[in-house]
PDBML (XML) file of the C-alpha atoms, coordinates in Angstrom:
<?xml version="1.0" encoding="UTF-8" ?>
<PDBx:datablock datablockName="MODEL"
   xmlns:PDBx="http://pdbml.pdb.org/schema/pdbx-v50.xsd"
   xmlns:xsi="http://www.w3.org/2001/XMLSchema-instance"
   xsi:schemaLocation="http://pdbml.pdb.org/schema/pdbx-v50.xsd pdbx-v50.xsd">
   <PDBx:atom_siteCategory>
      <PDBx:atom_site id="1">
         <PDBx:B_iso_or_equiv>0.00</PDBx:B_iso_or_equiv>
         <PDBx:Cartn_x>110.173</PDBx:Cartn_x>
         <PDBx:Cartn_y>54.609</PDBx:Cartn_y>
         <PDBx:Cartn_z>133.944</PDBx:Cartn_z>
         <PDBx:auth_asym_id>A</PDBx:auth_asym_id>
         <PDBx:auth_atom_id>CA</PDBx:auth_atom_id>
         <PDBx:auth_comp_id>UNK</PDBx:auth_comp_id>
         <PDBx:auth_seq_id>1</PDBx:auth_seq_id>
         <PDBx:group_PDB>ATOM</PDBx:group_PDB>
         <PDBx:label_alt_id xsi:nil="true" />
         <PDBx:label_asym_id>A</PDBx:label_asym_id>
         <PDBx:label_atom_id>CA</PDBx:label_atom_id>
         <PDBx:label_comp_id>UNK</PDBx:label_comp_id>
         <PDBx:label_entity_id>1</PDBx:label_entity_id>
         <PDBx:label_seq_id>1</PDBx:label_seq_id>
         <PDBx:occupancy>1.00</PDBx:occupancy>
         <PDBx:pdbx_PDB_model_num>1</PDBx:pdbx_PDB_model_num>
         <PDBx:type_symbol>C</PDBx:type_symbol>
      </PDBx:atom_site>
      <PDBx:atom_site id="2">
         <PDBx:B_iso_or_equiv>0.00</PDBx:B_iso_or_equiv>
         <PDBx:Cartn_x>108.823</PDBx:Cartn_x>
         <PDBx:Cartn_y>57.085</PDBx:Cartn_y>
         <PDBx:Cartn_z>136.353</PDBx:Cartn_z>
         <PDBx:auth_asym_id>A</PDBx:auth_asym_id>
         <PDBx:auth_atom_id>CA</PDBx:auth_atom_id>
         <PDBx:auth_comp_id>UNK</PDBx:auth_comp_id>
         <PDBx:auth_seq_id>2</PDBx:auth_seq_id>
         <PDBx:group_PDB>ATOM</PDBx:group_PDB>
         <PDBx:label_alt_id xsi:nil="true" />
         <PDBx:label_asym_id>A</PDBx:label_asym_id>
         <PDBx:label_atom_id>CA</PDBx:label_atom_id>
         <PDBx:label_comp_id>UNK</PDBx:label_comp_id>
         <PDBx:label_entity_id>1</PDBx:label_entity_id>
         <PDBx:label_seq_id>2</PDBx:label_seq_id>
         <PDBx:occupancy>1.00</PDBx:occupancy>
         <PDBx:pdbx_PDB_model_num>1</PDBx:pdbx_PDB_model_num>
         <PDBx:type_symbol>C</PDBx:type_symbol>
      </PDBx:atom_site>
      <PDBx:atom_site id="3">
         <PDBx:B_iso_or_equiv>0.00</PDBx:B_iso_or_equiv>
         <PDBx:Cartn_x>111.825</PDBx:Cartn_x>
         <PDBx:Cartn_y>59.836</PDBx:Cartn_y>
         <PDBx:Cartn_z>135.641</PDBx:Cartn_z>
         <PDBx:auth_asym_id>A</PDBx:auth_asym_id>
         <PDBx:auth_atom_id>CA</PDBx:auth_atom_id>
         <PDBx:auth_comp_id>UNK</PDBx:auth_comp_id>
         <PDBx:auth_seq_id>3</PDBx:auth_seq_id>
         <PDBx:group_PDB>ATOM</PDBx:group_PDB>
         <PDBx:label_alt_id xsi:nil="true" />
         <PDBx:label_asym_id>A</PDBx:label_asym_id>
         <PDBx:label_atom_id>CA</PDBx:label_atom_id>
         <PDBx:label_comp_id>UNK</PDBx:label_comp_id>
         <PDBx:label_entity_id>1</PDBx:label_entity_id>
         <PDBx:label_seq_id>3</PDBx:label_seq_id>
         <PDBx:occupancy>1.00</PDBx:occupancy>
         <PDBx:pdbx_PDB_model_num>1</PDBx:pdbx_PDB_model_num>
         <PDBx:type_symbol>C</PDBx:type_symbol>
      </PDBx:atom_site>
      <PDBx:atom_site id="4">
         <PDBx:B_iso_or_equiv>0.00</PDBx:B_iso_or_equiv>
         <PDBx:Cartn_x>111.301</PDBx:Cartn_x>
         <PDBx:Cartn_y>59.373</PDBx:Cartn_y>
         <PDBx:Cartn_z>131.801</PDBx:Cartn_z>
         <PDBx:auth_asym_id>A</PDBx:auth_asym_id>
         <PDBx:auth_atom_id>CA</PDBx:auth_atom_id>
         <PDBx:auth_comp_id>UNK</PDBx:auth_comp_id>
         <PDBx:auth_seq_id>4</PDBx:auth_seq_id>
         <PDBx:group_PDB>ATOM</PDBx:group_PDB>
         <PDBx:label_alt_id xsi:nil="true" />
         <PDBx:label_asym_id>A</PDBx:label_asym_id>
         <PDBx:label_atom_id>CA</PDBx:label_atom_id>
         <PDBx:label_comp_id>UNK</PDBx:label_comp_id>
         <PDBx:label_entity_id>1</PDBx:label_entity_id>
         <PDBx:label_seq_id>4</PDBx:label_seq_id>
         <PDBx:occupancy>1.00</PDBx:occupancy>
         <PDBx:pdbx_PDB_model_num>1</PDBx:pdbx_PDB_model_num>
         <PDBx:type_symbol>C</PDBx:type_symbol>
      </PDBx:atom_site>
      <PDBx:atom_site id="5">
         <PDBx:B_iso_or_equiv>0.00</PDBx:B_iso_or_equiv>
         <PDBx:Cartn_x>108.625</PDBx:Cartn_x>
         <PDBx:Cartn_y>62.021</PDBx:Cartn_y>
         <PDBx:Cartn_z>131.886</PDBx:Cartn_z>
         <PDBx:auth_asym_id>A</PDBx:auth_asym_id>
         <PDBx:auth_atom_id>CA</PDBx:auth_atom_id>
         <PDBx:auth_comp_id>UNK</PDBx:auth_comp_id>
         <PDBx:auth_seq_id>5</PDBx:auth_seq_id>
         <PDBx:group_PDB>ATOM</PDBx:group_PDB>
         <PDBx:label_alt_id xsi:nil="true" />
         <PDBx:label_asym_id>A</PDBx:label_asym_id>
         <PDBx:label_atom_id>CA</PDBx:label_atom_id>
         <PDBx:label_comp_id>UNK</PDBx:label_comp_id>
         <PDBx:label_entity_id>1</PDBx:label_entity_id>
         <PDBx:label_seq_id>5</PDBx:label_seq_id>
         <PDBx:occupancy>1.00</PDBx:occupancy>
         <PDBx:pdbx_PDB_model_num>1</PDBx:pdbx_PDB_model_num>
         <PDBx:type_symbol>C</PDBx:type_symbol>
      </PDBx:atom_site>
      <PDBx:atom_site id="6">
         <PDBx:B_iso_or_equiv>0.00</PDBx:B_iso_or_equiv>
         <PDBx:Cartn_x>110.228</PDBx:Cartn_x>
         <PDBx:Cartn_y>64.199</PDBx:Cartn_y>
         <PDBx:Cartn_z>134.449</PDBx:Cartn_z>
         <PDBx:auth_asym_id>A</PDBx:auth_asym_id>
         <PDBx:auth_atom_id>CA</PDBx:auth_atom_id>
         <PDBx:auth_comp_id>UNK</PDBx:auth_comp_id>
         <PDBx:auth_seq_id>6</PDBx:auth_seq_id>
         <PDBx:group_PDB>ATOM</PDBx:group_PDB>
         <PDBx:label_alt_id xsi:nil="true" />
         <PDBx:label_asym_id>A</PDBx:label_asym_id>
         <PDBx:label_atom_id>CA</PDBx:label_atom_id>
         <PDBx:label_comp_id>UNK</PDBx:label_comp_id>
         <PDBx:label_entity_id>1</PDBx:label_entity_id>
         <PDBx:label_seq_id>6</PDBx:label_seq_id>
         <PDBx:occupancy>1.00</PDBx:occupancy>
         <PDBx:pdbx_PDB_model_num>1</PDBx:pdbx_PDB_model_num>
         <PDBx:type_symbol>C</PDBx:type_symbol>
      </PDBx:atom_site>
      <PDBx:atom_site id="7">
         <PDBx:B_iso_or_equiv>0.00</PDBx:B_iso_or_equiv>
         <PDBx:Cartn_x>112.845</PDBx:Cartn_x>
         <PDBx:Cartn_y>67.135</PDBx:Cartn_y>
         <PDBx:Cartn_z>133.683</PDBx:Cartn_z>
         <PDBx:auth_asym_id>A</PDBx:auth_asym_id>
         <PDBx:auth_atom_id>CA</PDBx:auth_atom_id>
         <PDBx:auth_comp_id>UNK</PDBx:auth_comp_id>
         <PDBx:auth_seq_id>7</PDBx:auth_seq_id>
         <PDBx:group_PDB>ATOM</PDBx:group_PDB>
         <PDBx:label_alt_id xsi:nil="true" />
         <PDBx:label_asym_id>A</PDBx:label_asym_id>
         <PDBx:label_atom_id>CA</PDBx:label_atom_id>
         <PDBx:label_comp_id>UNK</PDBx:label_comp_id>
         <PDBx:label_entity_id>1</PDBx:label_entity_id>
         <PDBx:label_seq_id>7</PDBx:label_seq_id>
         <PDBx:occupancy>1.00</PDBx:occupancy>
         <PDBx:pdbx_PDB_model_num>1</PDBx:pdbx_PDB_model_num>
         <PDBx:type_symbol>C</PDBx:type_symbol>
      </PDBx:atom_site>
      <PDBx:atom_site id="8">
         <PDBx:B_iso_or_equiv>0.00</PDBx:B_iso_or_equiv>
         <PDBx:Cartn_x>116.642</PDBx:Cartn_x>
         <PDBx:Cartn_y>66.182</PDBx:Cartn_y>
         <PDBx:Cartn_z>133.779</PDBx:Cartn_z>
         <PDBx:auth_asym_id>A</PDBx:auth_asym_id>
         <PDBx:auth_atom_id>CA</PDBx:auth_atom_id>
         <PDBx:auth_comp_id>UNK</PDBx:auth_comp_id>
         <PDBx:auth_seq_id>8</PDBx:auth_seq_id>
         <PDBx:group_PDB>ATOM</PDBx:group_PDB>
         <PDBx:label_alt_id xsi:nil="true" />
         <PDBx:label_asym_id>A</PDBx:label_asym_id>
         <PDBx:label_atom_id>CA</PDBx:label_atom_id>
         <PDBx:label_comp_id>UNK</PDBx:label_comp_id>
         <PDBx:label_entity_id>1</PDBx:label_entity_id>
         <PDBx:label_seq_id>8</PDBx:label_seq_id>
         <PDBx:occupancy>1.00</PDBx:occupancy>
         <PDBx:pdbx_PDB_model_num>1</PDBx:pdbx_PDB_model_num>
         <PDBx:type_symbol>C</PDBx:type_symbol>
      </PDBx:atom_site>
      <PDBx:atom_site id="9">
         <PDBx:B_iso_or_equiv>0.00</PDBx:B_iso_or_equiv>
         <PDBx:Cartn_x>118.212</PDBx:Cartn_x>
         <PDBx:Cartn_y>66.566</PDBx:Cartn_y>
         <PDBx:Cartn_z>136.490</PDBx:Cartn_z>
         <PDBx:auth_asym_id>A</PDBx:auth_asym_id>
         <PDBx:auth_atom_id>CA</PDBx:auth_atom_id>
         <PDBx:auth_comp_id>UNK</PDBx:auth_comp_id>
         <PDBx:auth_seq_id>9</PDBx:auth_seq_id>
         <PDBx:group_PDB>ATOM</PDBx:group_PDB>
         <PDBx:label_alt_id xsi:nil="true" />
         <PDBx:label_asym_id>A</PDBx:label_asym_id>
         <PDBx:label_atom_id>CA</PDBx:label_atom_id>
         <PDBx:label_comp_id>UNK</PDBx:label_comp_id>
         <PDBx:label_entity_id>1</PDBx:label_entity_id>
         <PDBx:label_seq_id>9</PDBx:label_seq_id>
         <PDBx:occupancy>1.00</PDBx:occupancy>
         <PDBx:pdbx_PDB_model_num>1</PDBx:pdbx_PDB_model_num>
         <PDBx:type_symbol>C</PDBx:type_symbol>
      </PDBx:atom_site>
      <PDBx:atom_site id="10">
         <PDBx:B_iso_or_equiv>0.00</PDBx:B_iso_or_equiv>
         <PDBx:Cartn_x>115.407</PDBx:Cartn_x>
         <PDBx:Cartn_y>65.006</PDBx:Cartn_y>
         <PDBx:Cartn_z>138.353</PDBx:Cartn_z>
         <PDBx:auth_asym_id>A</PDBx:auth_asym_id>
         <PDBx:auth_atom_id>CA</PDBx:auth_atom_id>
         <PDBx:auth_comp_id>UNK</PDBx:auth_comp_id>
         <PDBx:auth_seq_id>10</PDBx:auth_seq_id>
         <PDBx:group_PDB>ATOM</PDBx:group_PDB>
         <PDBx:label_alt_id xsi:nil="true" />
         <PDBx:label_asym_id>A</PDBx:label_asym_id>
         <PDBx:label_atom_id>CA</PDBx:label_atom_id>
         <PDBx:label_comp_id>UNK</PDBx:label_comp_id>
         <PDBx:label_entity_id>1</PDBx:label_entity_id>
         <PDBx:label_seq_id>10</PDBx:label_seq_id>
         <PDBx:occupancy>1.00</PDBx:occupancy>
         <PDBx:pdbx_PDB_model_num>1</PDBx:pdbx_PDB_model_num>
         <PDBx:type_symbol>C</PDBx:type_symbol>
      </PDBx:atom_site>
      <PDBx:atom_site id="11">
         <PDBx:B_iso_or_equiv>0.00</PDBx:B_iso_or_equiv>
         <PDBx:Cartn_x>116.010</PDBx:Cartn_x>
         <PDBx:Cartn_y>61.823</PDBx:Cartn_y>
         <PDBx:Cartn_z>141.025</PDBx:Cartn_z>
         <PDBx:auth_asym_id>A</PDBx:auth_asym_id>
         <PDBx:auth_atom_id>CA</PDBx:auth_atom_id>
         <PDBx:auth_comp_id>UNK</PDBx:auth_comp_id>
         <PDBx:auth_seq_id>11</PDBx:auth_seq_id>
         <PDBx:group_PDB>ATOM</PDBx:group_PDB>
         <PDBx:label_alt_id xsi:nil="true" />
         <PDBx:label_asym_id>A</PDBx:label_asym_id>
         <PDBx:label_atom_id>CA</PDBx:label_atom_id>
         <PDBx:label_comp_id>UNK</PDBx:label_comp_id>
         <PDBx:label_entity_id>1</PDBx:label_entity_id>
         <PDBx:label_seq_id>11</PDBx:label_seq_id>
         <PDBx:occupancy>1.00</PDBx:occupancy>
         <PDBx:pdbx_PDB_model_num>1</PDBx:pdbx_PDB_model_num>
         <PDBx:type_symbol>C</PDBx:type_symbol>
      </PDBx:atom_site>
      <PDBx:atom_site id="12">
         <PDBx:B_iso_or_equiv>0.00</PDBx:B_iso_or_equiv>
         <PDBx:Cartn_x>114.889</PDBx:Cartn_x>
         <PDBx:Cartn_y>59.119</PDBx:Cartn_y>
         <PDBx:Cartn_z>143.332</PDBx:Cartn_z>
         <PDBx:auth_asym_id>A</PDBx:auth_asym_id>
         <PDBx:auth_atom_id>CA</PDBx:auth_atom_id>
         <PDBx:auth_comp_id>UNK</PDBx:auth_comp_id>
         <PDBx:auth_seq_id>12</PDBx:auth_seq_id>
         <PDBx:group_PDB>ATOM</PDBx:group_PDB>
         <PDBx:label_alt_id xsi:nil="true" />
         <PDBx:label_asym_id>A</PDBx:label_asym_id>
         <PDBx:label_atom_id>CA</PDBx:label_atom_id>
         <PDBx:label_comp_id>UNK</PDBx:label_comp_id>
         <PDBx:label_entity_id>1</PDBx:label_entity_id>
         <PDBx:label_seq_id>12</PDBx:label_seq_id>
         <PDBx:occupancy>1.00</PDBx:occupancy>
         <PDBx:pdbx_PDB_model_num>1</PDBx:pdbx_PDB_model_num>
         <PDBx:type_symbol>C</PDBx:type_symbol>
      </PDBx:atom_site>
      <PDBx:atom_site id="13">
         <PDBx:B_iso_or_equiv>0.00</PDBx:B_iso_or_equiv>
         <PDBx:Cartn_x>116.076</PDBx:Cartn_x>
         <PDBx:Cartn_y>57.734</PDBx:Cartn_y>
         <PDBx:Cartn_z>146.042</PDBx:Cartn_z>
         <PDBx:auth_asym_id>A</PDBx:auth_asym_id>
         <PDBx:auth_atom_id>CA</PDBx:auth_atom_id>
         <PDBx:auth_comp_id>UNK</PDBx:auth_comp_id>
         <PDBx:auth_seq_id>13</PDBx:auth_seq_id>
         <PDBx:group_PDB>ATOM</PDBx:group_PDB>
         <PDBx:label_alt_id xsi:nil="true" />
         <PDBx:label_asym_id>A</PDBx:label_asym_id>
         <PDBx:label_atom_id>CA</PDBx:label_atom_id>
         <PDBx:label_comp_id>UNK</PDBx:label_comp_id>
         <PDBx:label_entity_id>1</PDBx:label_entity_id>
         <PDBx:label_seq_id>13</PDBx:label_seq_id>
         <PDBx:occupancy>1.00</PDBx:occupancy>
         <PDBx:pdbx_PDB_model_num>1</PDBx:pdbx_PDB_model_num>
         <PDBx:type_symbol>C</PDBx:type_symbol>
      </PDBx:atom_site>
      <PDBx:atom_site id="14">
         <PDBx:B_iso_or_equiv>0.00</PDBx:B_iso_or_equiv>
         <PDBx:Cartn_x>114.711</PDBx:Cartn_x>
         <PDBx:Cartn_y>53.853</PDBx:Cartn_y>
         <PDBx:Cartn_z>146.388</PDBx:Cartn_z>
         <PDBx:auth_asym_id>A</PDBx:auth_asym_id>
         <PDBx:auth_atom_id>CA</PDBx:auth_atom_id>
         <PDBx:auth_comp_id>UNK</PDBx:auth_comp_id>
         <PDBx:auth_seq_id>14</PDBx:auth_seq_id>
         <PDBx:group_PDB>ATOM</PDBx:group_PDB>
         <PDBx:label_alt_id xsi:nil="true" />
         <PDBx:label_asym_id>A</PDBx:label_asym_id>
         <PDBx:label_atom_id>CA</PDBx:label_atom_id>
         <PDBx:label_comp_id>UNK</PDBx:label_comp_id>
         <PDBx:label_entity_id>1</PDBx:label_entity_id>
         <PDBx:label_seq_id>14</PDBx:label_seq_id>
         <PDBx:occupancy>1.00</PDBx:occupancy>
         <PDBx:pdbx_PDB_model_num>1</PDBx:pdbx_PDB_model_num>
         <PDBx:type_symbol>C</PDBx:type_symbol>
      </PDBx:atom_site>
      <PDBx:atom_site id="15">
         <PDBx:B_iso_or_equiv>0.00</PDBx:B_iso_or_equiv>
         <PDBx:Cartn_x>115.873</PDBx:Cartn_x>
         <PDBx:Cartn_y>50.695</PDBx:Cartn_y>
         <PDBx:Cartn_z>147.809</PDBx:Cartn_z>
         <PDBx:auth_asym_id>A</PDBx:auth_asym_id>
         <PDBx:auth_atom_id>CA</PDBx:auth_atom_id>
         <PDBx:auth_comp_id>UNK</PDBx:auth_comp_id>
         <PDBx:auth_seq_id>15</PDBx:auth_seq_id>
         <PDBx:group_PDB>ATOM</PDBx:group_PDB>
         <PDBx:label_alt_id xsi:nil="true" />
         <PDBx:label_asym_id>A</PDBx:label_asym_id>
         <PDBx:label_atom_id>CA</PDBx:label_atom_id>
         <PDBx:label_comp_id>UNK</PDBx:label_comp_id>
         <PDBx:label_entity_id>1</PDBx:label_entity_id>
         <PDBx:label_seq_id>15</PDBx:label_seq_id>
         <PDBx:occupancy>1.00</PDBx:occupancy>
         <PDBx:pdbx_PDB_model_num>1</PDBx:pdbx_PDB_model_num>
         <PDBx:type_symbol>C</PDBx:type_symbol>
      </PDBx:atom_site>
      <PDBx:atom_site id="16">
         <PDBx:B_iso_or_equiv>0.00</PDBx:B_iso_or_equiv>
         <PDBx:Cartn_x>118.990</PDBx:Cartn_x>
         <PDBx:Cartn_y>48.995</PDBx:Cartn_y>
         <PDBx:Cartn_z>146.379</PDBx:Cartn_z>
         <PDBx:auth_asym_id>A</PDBx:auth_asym_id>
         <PDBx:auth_atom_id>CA</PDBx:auth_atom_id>
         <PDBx:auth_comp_id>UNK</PDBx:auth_comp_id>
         <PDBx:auth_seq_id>16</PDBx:auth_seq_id>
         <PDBx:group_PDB>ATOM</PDBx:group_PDB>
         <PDBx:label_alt_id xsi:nil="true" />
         <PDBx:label_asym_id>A</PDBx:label_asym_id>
         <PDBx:label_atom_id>CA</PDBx:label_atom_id>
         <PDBx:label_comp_id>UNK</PDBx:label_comp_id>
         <PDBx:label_entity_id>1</PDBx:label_entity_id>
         <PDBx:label_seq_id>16</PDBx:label_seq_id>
         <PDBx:occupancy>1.00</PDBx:occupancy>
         <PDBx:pdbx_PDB_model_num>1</PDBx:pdbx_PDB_model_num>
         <PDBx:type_symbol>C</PDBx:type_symbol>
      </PDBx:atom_site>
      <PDBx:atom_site id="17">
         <PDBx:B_iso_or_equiv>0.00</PDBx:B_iso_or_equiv>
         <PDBx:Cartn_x>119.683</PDBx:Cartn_x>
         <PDBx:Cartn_y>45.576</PDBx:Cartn_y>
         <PDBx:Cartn_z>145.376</PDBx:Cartn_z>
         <PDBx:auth_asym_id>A</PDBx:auth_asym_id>
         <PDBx:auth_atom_id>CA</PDBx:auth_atom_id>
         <PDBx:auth_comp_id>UNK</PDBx:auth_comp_id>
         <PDBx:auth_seq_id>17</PDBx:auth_seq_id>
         <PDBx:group_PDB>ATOM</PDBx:group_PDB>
         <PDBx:label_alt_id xsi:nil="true" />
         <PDBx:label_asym_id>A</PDBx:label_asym_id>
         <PDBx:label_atom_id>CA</PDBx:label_atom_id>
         <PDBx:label_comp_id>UNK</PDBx:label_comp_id>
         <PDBx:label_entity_id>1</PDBx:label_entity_id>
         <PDBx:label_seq_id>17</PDBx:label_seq_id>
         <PDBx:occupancy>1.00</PDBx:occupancy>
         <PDBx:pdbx_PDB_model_num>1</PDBx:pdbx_PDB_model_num>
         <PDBx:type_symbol>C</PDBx:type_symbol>
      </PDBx:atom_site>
      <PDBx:atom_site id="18">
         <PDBx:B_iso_or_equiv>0.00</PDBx:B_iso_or_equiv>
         <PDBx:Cartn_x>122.560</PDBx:Cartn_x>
         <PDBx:Cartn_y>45.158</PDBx:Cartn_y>
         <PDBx:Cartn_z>146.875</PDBx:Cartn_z>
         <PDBx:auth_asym_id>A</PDBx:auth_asym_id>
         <PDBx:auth_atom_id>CA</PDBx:auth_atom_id>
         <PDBx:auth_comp_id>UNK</PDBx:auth_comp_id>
         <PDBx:auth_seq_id>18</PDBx:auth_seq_id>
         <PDBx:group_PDB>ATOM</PDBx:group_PDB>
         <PDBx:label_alt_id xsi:nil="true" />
         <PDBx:label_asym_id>A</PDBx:label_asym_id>
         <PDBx:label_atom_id>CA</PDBx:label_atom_id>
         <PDBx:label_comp_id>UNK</PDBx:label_comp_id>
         <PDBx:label_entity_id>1</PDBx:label_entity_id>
         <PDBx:label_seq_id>18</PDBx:label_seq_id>
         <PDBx:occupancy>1.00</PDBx:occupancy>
         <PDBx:pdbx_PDB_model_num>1</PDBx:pdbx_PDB_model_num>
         <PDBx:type_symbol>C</PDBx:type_symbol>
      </PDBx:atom_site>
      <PDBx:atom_site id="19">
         <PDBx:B_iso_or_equiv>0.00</PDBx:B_iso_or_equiv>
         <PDBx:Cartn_x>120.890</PDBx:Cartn_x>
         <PDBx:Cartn_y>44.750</PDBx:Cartn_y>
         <PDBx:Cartn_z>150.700</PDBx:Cartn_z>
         <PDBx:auth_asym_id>A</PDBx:auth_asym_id>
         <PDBx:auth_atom_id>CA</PDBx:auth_atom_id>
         <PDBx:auth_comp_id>UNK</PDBx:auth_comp_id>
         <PDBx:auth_seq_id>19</PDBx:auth_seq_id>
         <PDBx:group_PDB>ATOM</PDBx:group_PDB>
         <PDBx:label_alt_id xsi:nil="true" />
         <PDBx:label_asym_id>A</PDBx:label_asym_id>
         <PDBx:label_atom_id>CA</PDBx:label_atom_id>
         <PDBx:label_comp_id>UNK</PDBx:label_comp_id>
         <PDBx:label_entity_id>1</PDBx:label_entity_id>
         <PDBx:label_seq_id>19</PDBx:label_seq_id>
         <PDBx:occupancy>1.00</PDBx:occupancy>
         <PDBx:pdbx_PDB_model_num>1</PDBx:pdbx_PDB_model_num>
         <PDBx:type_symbol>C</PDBx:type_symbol>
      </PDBx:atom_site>
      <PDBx:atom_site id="20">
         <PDBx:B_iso_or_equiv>0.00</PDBx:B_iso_or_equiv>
         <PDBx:Cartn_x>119.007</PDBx:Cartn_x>
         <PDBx:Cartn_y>46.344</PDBx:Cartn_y>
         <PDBx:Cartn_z>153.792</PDBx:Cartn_z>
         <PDBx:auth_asym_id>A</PDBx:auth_asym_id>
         <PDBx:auth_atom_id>CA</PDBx:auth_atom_id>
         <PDBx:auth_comp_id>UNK</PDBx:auth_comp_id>
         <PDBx:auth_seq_id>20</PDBx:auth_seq_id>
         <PDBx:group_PDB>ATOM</PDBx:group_PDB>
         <PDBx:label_alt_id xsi:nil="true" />
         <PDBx:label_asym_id>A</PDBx:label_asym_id>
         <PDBx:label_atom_id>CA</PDBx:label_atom_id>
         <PDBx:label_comp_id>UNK</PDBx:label_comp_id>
         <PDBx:label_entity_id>1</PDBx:label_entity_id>
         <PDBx:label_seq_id>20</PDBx:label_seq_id>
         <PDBx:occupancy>1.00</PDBx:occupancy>
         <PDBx:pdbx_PDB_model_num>1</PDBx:pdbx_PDB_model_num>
         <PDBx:type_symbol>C</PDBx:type_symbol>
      </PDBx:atom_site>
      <PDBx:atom_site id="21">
         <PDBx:B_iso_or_equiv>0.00</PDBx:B_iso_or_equiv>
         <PDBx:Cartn_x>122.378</PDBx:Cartn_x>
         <PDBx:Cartn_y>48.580</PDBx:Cartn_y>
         <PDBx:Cartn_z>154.115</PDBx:Cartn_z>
         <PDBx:auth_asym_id>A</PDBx:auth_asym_id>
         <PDBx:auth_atom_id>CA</PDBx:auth_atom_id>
         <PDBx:auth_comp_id>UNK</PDBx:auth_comp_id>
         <PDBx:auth_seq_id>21</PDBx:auth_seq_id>
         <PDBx:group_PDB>ATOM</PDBx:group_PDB>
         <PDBx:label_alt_id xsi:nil="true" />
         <PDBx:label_asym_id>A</PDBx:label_asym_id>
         <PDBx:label_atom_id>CA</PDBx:label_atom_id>
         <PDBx:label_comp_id>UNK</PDBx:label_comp_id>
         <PDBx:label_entity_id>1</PDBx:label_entity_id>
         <PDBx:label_seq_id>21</PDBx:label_seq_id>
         <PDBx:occupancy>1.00</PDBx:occupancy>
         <PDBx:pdbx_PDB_model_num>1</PDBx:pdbx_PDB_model_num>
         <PDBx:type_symbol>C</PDBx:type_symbol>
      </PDBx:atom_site>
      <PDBx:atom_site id="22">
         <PDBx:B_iso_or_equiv>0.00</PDBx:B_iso_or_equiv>
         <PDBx:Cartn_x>122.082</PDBx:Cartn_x>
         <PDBx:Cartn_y>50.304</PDBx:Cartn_y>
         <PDBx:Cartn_z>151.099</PDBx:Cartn_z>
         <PDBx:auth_asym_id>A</PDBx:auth_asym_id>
         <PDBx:auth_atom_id>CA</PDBx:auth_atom_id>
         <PDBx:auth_comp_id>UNK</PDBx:auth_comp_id>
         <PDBx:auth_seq_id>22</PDBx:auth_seq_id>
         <PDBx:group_PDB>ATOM</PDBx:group_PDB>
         <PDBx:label_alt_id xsi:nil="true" />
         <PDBx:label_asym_id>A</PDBx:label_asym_id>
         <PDBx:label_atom_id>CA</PDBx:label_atom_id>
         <PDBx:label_comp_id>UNK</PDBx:label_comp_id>
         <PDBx:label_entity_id>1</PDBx:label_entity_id>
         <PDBx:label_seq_id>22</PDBx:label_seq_id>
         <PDBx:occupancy>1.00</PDBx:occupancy>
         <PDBx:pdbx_PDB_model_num>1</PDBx:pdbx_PDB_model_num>
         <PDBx:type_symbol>C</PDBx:type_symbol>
      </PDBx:atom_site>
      <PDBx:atom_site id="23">
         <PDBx:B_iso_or_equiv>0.00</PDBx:B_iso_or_equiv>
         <PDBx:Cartn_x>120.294</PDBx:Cartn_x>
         <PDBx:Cartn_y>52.590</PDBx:Cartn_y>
         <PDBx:Cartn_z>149.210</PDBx:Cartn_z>
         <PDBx:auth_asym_id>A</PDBx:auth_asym_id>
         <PDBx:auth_atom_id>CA</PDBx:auth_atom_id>
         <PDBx:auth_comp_id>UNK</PDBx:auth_comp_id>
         <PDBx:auth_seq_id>23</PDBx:auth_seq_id>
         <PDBx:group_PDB>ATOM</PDBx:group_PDB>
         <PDBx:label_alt_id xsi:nil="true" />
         <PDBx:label_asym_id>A</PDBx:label_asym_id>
         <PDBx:label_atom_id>CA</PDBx:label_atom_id>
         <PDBx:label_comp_id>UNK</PDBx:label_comp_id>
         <PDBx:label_entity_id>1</PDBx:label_entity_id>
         <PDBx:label_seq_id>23</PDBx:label_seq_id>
         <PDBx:occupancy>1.00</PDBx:occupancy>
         <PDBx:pdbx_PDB_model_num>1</PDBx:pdbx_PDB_model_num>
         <PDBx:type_symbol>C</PDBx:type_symbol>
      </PDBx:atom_site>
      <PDBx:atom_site id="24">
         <PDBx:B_iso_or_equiv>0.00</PDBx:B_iso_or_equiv>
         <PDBx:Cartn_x>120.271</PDBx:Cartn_x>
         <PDBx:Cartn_y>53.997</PDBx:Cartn_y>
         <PDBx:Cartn_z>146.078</PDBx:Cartn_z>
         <PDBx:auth_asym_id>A</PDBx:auth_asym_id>
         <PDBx:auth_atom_id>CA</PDBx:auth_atom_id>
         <PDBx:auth_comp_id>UNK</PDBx:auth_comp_id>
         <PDBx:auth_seq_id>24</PDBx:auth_seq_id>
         <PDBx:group_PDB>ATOM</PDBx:group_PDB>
         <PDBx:label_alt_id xsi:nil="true" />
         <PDBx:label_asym_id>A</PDBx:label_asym_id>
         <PDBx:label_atom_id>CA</PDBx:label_atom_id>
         <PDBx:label_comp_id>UNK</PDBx:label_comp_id>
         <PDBx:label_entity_id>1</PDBx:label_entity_id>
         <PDBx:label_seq_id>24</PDBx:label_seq_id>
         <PDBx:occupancy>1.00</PDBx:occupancy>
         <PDBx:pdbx_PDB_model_num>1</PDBx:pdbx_PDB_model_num>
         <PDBx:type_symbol>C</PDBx:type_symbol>
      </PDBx:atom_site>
   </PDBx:atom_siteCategory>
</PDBx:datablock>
C-alpha cells in the first residue's frame, strides 16, 4: 500500500513473517 504511490524501483525493508531471524 505504501509503495503503490511511490516510483518503481522503490523498497522497504520491514519485519518478516517468517520469525525474529528474518527480515524482509
Amino acid at each position: 500500500d505504501y509503495l503503490r504511490s511511490k516510483e518503481r524501483g522503490d523498497f522497504v525493508i520491514r519485519q518478516s513473517s517468517r520469525g525474529d531471524d528474518h527480515l524482509a
